[in-house]
N, C-alpha and C. Protein backbone atom coordinates (compact mmCIF):
# COMPACT_ATOMS: atom_id res chain seq x y z
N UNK A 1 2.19 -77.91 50.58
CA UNK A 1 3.29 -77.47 49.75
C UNK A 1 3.86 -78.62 48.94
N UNK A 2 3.84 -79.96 49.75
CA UNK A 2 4.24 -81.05 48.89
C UNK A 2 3.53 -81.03 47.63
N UNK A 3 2.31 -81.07 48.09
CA UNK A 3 1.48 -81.73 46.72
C UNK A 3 1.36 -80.67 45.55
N UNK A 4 1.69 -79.30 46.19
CA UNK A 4 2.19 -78.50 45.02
C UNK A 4 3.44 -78.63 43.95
N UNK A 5 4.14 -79.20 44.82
CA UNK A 5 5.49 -79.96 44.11
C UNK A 5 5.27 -80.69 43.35
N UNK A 6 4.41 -81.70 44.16
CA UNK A 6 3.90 -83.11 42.44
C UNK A 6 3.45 -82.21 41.92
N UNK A 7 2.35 -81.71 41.75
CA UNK A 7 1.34 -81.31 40.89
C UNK A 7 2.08 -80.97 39.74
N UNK A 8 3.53 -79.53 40.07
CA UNK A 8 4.52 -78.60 39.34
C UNK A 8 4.57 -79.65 38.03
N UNK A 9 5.56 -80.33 39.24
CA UNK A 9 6.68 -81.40 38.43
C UNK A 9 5.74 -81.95 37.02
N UNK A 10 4.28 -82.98 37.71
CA UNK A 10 3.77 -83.27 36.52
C UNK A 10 3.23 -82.55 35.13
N UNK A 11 2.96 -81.17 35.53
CA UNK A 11 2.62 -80.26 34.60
C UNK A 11 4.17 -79.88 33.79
N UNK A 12 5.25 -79.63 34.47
CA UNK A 12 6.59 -79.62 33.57
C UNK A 12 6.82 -80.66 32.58
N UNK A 13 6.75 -81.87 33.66
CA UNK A 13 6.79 -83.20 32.15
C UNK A 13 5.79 -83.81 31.72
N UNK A 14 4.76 -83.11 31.34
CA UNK A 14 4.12 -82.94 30.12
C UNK A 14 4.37 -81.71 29.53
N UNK A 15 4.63 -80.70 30.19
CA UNK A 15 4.81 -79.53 28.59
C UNK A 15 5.71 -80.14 28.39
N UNK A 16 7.21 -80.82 28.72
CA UNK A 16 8.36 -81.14 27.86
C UNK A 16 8.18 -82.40 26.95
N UNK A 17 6.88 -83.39 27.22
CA UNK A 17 6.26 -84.37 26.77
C UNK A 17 5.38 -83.37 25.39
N UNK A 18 5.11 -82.85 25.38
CA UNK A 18 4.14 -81.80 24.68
C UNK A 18 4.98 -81.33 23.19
N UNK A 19 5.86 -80.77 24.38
CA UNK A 19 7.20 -79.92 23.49
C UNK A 19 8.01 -80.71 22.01
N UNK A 20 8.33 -81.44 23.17
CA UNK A 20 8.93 -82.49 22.30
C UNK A 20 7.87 -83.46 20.87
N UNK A 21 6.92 -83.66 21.63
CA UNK A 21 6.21 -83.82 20.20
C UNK A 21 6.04 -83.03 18.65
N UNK A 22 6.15 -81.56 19.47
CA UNK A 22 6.11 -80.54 18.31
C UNK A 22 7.56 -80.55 17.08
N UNK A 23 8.14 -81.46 17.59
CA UNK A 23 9.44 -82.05 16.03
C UNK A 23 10.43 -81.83 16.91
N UNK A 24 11.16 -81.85 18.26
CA UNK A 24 12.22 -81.88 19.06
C UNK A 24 12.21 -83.72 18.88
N UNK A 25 12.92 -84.08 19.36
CA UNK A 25 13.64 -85.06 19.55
C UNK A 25 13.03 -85.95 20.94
N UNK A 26 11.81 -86.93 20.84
CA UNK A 26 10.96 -87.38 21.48
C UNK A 26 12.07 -88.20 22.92
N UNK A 27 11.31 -87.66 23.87
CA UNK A 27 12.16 -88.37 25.08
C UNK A 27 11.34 -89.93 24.85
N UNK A 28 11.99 -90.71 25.56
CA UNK A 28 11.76 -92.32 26.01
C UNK A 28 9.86 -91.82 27.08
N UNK A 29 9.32 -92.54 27.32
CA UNK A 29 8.08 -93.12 28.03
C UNK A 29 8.83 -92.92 29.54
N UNK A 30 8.39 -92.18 30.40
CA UNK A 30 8.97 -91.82 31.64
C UNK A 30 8.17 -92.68 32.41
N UNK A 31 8.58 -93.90 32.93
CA UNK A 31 7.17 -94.64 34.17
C UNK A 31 7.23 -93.70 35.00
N UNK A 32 7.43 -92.41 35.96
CA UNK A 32 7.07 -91.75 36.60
C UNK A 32 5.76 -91.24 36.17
N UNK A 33 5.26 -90.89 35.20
CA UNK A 33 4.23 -90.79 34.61
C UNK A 33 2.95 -91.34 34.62
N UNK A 34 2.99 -92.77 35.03
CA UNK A 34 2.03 -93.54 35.38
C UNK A 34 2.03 -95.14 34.64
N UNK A 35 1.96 -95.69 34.80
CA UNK A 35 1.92 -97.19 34.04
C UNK A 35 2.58 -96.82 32.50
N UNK A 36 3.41 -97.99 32.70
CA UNK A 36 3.83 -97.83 31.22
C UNK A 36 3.19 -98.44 29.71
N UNK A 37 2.93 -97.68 29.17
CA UNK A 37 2.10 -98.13 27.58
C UNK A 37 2.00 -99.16 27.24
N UNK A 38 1.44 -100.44 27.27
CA UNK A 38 1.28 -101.82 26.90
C UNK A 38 0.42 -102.05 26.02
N UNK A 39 0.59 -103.22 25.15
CA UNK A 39 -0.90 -103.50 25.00
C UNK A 39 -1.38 -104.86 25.56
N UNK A 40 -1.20 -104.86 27.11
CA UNK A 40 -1.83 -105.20 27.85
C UNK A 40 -2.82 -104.62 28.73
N UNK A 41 -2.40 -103.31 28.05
CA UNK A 41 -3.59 -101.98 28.65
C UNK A 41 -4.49 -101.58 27.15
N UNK A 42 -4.66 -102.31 26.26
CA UNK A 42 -5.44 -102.16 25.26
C UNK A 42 -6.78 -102.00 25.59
N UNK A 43 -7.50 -102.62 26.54
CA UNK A 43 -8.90 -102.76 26.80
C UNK A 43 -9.30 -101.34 27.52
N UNK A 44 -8.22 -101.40 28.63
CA UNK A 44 -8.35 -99.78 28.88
C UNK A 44 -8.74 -98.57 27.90
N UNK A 45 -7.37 -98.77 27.20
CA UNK A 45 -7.02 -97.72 26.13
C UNK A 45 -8.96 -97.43 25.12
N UNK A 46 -8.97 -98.37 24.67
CA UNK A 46 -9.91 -98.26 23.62
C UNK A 46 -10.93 -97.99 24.45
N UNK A 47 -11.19 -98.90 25.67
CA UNK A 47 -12.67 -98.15 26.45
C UNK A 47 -12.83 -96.83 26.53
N UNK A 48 -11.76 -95.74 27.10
CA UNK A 48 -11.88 -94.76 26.84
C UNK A 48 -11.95 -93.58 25.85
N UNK A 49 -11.88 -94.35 25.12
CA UNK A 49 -12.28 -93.99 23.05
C UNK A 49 -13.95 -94.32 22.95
N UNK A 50 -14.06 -95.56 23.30
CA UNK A 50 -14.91 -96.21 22.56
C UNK A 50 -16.20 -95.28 23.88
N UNK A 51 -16.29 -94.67 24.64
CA UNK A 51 -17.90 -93.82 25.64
C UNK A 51 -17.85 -92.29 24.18
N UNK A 52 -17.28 -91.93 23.20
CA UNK A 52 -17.69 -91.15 22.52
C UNK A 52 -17.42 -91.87 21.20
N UNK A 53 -16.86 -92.92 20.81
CA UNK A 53 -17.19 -93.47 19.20
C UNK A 53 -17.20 -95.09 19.28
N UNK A 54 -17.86 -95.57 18.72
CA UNK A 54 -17.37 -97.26 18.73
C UNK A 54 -15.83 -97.83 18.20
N UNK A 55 -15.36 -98.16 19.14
CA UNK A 55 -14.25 -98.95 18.61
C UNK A 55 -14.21 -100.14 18.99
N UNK A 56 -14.08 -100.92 18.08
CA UNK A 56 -14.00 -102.91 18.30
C UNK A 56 -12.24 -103.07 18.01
N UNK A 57 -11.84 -103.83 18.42
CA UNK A 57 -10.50 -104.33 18.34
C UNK A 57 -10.70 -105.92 17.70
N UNK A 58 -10.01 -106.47 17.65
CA UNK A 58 -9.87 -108.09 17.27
C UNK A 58 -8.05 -108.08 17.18
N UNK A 59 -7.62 -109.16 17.15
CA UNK A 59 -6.10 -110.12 17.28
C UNK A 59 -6.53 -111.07 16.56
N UNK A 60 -5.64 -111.90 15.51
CA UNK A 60 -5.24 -112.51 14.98
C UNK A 60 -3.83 -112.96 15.00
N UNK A 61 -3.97 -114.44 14.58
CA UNK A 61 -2.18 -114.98 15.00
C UNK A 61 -2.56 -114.88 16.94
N UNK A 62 -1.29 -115.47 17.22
CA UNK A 62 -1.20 -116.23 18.15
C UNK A 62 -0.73 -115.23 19.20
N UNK A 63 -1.30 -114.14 20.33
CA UNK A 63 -0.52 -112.96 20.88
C UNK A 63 0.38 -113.56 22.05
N UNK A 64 1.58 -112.85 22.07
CA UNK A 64 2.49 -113.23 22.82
C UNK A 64 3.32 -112.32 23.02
N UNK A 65 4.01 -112.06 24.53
CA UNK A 65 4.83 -110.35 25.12
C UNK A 65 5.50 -109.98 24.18
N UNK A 66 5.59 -108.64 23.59
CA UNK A 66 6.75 -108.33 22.89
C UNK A 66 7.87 -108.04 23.55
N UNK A 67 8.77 -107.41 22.40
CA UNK A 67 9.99 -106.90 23.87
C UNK A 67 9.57 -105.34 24.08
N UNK A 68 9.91 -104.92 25.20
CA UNK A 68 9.54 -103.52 25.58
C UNK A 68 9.30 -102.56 24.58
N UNK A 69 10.38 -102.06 24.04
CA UNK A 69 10.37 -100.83 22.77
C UNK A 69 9.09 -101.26 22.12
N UNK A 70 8.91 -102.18 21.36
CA UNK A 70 7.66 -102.82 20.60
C UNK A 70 6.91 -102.70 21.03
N UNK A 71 6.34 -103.27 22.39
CA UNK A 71 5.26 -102.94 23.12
C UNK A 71 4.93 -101.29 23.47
N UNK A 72 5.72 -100.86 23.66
CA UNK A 72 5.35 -99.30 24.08
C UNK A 72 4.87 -98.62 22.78
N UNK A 73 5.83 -98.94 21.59
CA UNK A 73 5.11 -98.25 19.89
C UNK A 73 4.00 -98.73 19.48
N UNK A 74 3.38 -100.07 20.14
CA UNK A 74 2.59 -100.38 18.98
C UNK A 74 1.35 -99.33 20.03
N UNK A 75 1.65 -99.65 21.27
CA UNK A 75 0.37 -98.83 21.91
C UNK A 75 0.31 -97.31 21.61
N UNK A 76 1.60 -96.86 21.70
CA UNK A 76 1.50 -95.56 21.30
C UNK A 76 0.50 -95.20 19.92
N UNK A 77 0.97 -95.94 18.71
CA UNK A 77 0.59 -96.19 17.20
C UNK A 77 -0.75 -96.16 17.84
N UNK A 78 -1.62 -96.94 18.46
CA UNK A 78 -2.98 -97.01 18.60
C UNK A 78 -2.93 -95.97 19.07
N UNK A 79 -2.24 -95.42 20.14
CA UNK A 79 -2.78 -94.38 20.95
C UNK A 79 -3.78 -93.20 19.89
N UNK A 80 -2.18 -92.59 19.11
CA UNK A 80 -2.48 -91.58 18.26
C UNK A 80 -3.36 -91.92 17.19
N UNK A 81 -3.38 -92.92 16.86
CA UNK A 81 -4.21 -93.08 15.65
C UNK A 81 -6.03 -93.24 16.31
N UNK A 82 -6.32 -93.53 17.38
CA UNK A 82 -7.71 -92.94 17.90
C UNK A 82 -7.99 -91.97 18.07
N UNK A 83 -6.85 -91.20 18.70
CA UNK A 83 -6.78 -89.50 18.80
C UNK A 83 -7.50 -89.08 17.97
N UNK A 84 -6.88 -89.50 16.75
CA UNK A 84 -6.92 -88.90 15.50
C UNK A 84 -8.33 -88.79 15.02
N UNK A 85 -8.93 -90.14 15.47
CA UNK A 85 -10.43 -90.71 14.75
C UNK A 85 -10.93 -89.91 15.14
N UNK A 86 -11.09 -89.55 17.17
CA UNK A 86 -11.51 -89.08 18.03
C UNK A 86 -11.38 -87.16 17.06
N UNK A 87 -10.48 -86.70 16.83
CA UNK A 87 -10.60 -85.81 16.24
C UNK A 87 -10.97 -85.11 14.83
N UNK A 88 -10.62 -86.28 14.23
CA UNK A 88 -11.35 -86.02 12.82
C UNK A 88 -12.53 -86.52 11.84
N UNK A 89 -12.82 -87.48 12.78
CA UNK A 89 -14.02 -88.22 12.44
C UNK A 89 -14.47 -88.59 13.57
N UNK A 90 -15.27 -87.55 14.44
CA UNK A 90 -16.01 -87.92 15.85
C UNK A 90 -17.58 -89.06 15.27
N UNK A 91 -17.35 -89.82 16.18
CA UNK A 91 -18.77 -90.52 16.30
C UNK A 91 -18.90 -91.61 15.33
N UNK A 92 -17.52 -91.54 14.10
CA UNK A 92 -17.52 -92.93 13.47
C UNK A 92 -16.89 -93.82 13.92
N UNK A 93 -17.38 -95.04 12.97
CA UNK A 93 -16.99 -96.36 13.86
C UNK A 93 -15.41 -96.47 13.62
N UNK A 94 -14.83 -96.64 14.54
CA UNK A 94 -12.80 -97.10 14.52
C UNK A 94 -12.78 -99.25 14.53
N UNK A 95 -11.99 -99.49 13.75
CA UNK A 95 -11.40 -100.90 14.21
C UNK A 95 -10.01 -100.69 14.44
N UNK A 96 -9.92 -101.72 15.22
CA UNK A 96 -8.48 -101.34 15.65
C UNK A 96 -8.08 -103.17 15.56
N UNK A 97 -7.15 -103.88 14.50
CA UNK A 97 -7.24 -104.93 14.12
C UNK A 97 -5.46 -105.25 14.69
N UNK A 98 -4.71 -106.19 15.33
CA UNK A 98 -3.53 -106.34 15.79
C UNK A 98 -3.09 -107.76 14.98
N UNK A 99 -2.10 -108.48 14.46
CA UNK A 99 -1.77 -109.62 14.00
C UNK A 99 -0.65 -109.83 14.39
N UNK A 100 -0.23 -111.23 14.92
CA UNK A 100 1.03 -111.26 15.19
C UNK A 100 1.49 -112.27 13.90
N UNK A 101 2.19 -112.78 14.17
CA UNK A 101 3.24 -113.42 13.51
C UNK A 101 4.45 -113.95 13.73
N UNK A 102 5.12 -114.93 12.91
CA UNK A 102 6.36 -115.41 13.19
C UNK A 102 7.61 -113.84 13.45
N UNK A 103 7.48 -113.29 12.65
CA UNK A 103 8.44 -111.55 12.65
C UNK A 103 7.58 -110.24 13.02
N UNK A 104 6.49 -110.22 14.20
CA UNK A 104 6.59 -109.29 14.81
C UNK A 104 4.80 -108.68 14.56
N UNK A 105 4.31 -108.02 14.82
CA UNK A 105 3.24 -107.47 14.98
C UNK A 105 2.48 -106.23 13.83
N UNK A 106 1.64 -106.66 13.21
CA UNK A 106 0.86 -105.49 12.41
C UNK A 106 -0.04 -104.61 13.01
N UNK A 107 -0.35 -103.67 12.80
CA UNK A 107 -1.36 -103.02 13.58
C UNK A 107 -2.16 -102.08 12.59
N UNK A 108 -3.47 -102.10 12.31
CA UNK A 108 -4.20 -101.09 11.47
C UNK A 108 -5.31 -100.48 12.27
N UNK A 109 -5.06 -99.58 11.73
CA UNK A 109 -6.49 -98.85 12.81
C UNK A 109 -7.34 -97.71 11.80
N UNK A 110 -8.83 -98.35 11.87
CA UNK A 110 -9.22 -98.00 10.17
C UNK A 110 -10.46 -97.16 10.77
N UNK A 111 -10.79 -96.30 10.63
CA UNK A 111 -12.09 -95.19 11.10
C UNK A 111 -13.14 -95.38 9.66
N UNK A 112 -14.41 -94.89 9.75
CA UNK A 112 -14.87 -94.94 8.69
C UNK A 112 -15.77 -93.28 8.38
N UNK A 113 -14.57 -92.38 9.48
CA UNK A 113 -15.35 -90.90 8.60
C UNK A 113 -14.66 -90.64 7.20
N UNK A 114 -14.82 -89.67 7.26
CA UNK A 114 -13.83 -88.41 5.86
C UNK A 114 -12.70 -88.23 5.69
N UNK A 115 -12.13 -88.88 6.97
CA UNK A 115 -10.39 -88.30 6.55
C UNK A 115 -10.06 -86.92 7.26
N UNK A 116 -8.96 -86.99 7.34
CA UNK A 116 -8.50 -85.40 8.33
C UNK A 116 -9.53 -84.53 7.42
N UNK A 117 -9.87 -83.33 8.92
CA UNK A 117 -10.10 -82.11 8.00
C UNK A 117 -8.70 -81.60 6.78
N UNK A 118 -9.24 -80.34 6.40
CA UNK A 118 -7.66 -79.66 5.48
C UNK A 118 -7.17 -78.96 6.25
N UNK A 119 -7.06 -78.66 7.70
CA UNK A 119 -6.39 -78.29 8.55
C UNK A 119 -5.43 -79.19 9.41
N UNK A 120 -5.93 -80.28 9.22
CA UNK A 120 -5.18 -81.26 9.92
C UNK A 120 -3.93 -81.71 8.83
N UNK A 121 -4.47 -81.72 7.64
CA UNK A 121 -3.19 -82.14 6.76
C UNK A 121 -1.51 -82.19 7.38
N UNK A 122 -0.63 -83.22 6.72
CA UNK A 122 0.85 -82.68 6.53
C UNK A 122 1.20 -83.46 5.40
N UNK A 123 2.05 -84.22 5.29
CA UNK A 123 2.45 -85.20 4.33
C UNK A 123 1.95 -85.96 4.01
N UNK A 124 1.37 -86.41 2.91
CA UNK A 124 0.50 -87.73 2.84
C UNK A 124 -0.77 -87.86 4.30
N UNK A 125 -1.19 -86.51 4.45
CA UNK A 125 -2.03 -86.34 5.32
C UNK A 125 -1.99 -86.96 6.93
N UNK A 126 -0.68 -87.03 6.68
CA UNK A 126 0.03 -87.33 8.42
C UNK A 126 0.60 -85.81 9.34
N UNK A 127 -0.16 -85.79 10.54
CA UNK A 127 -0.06 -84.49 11.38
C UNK A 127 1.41 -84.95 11.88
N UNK A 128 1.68 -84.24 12.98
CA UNK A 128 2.92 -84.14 13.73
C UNK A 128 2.48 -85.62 14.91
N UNK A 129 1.67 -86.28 15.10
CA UNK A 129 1.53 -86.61 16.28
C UNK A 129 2.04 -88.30 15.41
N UNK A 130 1.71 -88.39 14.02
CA UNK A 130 1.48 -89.79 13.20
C UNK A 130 2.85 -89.44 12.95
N UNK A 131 3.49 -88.42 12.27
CA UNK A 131 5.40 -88.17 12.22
C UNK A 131 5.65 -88.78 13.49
N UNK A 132 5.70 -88.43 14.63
CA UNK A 132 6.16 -88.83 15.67
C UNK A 132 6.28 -90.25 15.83
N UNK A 133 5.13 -90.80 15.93
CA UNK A 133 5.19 -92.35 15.98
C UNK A 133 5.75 -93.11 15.14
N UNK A 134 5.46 -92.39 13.50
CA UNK A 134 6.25 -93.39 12.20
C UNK A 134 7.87 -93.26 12.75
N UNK A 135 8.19 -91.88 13.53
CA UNK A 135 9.87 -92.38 13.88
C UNK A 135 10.42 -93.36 14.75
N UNK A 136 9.48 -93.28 15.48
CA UNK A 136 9.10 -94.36 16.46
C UNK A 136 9.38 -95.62 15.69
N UNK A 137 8.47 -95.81 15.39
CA UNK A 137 8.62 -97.48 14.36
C UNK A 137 9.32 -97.37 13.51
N UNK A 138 9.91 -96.47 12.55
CA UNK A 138 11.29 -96.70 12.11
C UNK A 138 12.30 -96.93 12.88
N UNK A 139 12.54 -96.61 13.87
CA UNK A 139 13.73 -96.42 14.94
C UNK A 139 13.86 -98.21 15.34
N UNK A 140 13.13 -98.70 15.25
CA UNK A 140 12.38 -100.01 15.87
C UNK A 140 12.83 -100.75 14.00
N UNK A 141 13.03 -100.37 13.32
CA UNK A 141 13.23 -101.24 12.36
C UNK A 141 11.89 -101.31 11.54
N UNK A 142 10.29 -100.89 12.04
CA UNK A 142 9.40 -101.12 11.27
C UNK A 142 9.22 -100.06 10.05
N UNK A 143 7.55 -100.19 10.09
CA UNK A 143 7.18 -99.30 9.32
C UNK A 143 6.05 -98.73 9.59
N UNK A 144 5.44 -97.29 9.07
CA UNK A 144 4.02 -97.05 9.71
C UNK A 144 3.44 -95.83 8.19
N UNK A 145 2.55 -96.84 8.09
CA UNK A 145 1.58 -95.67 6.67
C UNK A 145 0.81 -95.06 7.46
N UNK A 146 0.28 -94.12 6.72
CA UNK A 146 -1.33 -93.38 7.38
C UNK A 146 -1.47 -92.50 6.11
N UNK A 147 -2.95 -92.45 5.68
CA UNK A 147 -3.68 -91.96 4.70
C UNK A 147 -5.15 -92.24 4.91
N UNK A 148 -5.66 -91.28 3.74
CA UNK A 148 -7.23 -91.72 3.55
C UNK A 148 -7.34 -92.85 2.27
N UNK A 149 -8.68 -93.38 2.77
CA UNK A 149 -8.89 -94.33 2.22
C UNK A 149 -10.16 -94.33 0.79
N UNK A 150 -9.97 -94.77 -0.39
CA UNK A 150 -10.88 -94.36 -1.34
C UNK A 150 -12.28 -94.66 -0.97
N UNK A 151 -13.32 -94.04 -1.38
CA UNK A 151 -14.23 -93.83 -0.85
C UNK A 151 -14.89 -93.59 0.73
N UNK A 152 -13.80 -93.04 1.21
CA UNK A 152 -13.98 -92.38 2.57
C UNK A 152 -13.05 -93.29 3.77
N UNK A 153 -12.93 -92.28 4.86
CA UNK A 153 -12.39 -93.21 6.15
C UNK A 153 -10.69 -93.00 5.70
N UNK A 154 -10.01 -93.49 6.75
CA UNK A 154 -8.37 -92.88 7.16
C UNK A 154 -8.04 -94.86 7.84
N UNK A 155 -6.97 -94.25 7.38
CA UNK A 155 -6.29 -95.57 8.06
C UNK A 155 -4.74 -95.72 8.08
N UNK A 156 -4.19 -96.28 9.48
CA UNK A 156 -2.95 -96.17 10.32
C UNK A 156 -2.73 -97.58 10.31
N UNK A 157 -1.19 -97.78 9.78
CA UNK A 157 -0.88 -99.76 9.62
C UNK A 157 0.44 -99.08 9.88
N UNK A 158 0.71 -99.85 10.72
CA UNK A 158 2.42 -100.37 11.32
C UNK A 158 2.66 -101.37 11.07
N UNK A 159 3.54 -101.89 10.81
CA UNK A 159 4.44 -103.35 11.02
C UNK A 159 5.21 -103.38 11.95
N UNK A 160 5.52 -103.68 12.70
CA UNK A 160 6.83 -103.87 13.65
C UNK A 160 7.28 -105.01 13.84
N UNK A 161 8.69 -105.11 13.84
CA UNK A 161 9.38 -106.55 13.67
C UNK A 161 9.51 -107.06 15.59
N UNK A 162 9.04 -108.01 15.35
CA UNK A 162 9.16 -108.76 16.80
C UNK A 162 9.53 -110.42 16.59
N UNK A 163 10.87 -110.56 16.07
CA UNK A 163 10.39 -112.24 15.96
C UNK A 163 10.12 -112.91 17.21
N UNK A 164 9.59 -114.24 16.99
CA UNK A 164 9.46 -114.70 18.16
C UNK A 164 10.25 -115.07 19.40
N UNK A 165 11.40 -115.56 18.86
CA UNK A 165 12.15 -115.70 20.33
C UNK A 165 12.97 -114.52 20.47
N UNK A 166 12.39 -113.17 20.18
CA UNK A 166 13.06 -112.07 20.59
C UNK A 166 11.50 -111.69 22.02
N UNK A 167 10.80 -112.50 22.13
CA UNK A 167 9.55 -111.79 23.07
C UNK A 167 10.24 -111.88 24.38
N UNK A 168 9.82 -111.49 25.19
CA UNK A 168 10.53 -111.54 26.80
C UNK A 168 9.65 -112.52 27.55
């Protein structure tokens, strides 16, 4: 009966994790959930992308902890933006390129299929899941594009401000 209880509970907060993505008002990263979003879990993250498409990563600039909020968006930003590859361009190659800097962290994540289907469209060809995150990194002070790219392929760039002696 216990473990019916976890089980409940975790299936509730994800539909309200779910829910809320659909344009409600995104709750905070619950660590009850399981490890919290880093990108110190980057290698993870992309391995499990990269057994159905290639994805290479690389860093540039000098990496060093951000402060929490930062760290949790920029992984998120990757999160969705593989999703995305993973869904709209299966089986092409993804880079996923990170830079730091004196003011905070870039992040692009460049696929080389077609670009959303025309079902996936919204604004400047951003779904609900890339809205979500650009509020994210606005909220945070940054910024986050996403579009297709001329002559084929999609691509997701954040900025997020992290100066340096704001890292933990």
């Amino acid at each position: 009966m216990e473990r019916f209880a976890q089980w409940r509970g975790m299936v509730l907060a994800r539909g309200h994790q779910l829910l809320g993505g659909l344009g409600g008002a995104q709750e905070p990263d619950d660590p009850a959930d399981g490890p919290t979003p880093s990108l110190n879990r980057l290698d993870a993250l992309v391995e499990g992308f990269a057994a159905g498409q290639p994805v290479r990563w690389t860093v540039a600039g000098q990496p060093r902890p951000l402060p929490g909020p930062v760290d949790v968006v920029a992984y998120r930003i990757i999160e969705e933006a593989l999703t995305n590859a993973d869904r709209h361009a299966p089986g092409a190659a993804v880079g996923v390129r990170l830079r730091y800097d004196a003011k905070g962290i870039t992040i692009e994540v460049r696929d080389e299929g077609g670009g959303p289907t025309p079902s996936g469209g919204g604004a400047q060809g951003a779904g609900r899941g890339l809205l979500g995150v650009r509020r994210r990194a606005e909220r945070l002070g940054g910024t986050l594009s996403a579009g297709p790219r001329a002559g084929g392929g999609f691509t997701v760039r954040a900025v997020l401000p992290a100066p340096e002696e704001m890292a933990e």
